[in-house]
Protein backbone atom coordinates (compact mmCIF):
# COMPACT_ATOMS: atom_id res chain seq x y z
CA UNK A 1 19.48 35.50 0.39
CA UNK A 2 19.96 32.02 -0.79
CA UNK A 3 18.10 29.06 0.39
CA UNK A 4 21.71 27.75 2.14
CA UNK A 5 22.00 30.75 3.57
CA UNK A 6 18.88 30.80 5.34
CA UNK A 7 19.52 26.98 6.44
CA UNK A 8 23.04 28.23 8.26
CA UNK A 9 20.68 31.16 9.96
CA UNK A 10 17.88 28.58 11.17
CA UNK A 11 20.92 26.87 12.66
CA UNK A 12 23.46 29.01 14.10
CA UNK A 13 19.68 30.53 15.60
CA UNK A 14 19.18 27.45 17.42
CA UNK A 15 22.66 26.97 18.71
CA UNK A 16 21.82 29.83 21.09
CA UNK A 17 19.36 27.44 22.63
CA UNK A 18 21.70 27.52 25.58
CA UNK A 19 21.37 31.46 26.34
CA UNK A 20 18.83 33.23 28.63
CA UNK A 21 15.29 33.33 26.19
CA UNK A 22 15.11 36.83 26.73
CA UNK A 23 18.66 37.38 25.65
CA UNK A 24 17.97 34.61 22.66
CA UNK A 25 14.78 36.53 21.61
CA UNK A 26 16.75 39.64 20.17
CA UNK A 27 18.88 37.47 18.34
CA UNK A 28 18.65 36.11 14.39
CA UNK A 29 15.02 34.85 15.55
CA UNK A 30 13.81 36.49 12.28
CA UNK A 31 12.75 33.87 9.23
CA UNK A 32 9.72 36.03 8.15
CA UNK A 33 9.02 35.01 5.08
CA UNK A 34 12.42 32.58 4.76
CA UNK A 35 12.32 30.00 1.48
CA UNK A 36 13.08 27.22 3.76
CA UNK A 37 11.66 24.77 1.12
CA UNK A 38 12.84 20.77 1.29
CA UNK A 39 15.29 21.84 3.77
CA UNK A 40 16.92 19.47 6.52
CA UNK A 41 15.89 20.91 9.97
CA UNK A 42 15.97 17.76 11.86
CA UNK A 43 16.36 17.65 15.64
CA UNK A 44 16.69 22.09 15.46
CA UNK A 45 15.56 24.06 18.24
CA UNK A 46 13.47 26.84 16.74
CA UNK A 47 11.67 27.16 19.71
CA UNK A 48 9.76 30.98 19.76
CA UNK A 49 11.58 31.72 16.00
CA UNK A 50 9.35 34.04 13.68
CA UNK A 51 8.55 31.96 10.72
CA UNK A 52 5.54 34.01 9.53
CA UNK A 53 4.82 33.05 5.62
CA UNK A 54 7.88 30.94 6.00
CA UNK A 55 8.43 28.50 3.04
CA UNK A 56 9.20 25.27 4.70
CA UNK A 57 7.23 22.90 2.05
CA UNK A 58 8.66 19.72 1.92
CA UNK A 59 11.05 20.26 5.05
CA UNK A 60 12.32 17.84 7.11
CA UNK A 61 11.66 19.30 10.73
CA UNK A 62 11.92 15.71 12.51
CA UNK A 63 11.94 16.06 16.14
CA UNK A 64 12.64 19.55 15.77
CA UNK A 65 11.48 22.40 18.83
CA UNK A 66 9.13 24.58 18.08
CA UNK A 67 7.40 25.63 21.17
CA UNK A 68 5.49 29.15 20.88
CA UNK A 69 6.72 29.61 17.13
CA UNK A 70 5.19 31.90 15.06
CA UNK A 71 4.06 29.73 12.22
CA UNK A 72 0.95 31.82 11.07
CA UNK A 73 0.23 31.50 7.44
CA UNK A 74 3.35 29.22 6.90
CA UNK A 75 3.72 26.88 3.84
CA UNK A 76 4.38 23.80 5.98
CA UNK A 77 2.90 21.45 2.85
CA UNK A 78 4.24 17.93 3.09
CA UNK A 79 6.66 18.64 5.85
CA UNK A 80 8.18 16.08 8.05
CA UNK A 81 7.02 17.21 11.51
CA UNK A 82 7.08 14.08 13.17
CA UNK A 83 8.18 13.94 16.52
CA UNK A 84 8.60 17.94 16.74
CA UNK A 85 7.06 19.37 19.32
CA UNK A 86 4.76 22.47 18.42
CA UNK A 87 3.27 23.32 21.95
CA UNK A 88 2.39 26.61 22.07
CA UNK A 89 2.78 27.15 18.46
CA UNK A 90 0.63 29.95 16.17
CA UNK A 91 -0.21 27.84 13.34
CA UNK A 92 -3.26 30.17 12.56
CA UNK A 93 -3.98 29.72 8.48
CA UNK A 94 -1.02 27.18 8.17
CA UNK A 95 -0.96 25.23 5.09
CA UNK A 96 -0.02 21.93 6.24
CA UNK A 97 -1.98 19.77 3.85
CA UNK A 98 -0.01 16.56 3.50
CA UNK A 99 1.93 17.24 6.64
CA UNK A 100 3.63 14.13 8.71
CA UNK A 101 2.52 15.02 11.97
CA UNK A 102 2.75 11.52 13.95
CA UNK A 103 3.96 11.83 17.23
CA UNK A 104 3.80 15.61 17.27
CA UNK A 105 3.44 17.43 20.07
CA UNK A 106 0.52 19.28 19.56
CA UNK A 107 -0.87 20.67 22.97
CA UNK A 108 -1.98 24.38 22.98
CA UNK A 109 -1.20 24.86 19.31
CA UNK A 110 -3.45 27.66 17.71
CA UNK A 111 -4.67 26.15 14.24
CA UNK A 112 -7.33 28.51 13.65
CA UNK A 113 -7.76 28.31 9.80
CA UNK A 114 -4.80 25.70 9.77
CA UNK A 115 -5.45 23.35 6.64
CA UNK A 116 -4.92 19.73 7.88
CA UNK A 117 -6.40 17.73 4.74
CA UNK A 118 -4.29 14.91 4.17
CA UNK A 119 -2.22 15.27 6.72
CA UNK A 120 -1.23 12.71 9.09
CA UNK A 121 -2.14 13.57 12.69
CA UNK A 122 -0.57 11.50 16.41
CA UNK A 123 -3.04 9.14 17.18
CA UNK A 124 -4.35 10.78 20.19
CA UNK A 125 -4.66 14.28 18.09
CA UNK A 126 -8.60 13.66 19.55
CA UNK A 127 -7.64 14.07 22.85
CA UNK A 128 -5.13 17.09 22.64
CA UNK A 129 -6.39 20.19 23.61
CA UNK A 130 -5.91 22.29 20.51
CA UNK A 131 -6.65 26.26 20.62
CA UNK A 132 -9.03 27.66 18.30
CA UNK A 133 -9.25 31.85 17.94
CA UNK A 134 -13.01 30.46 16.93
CA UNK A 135 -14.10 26.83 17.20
CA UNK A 136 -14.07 25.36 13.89
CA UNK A 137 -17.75 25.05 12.27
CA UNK A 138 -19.06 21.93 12.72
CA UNK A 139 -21.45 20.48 9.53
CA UNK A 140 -24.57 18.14 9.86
């Protein structure tokens, strides 16, 4: 499946954002695995999608919705995330190294593993309550 292709599925996905969830969750929700790579994703609602091992380095997911999306082990490498709101979110060993993440929403995201270096975090990423499978180790 080509790249476009997967583009027009992330989309036509989130234009059922208007249908029961329930209804919505049997529905094109699956991106396992998707090359989503520099891909324009601004403003979609991908809220609850299955992006497992998804591709999406170098996306632009600007204010995109992903609330309880199954990000784990996702290539989210120097993504535009800002404004998108990832409460909820599994982003358990996501690669998101370089990652915009200013003005995120980041509350209840699971980022067990999750590789953050160099990415830019909101400003009050201290005092979000972030989920952990395991706290983090702390050195010193």
């Amino acid at each position: 499946m080509t790249s476009e292709t997967l583009v027009q599925r992330a989309r036509r996905y989130a234009s059922l954002r208007d249908m029961d969830p329930d209804e919505r969750a049997d529905r094109e929700t699956d991106l396992r695995g998707a090359d989503l790579s520099s891909a324009d994703l601004a403003g979609v609602d991908l809220r609850r999608a299955n992006l497992y091992r998804a591709n999406l380095r170098g996306a632009c997911l600007q204010g995109s919705v992903l609330i309880k999306a199954h990000l784990r082990e996702a290539d989210l490498r120097q993504a535009d995330l800002r404004q998108a709101d990832l409460r909820g979110a599994n982003l358990i060993d996501a690669q998101l190294q370089g990652a915009d993440l200013s003005a995120a929403l980041l509350q209840e995201a699971i980022l067990d593993g999750a590789h953050l270096e160099g990415a830019k975090l909101p400003p009050d990423y201290n005092d979000v309550i972030l989920s952990f499978a395991d706290p983090p180790a702390m050195e010193g």
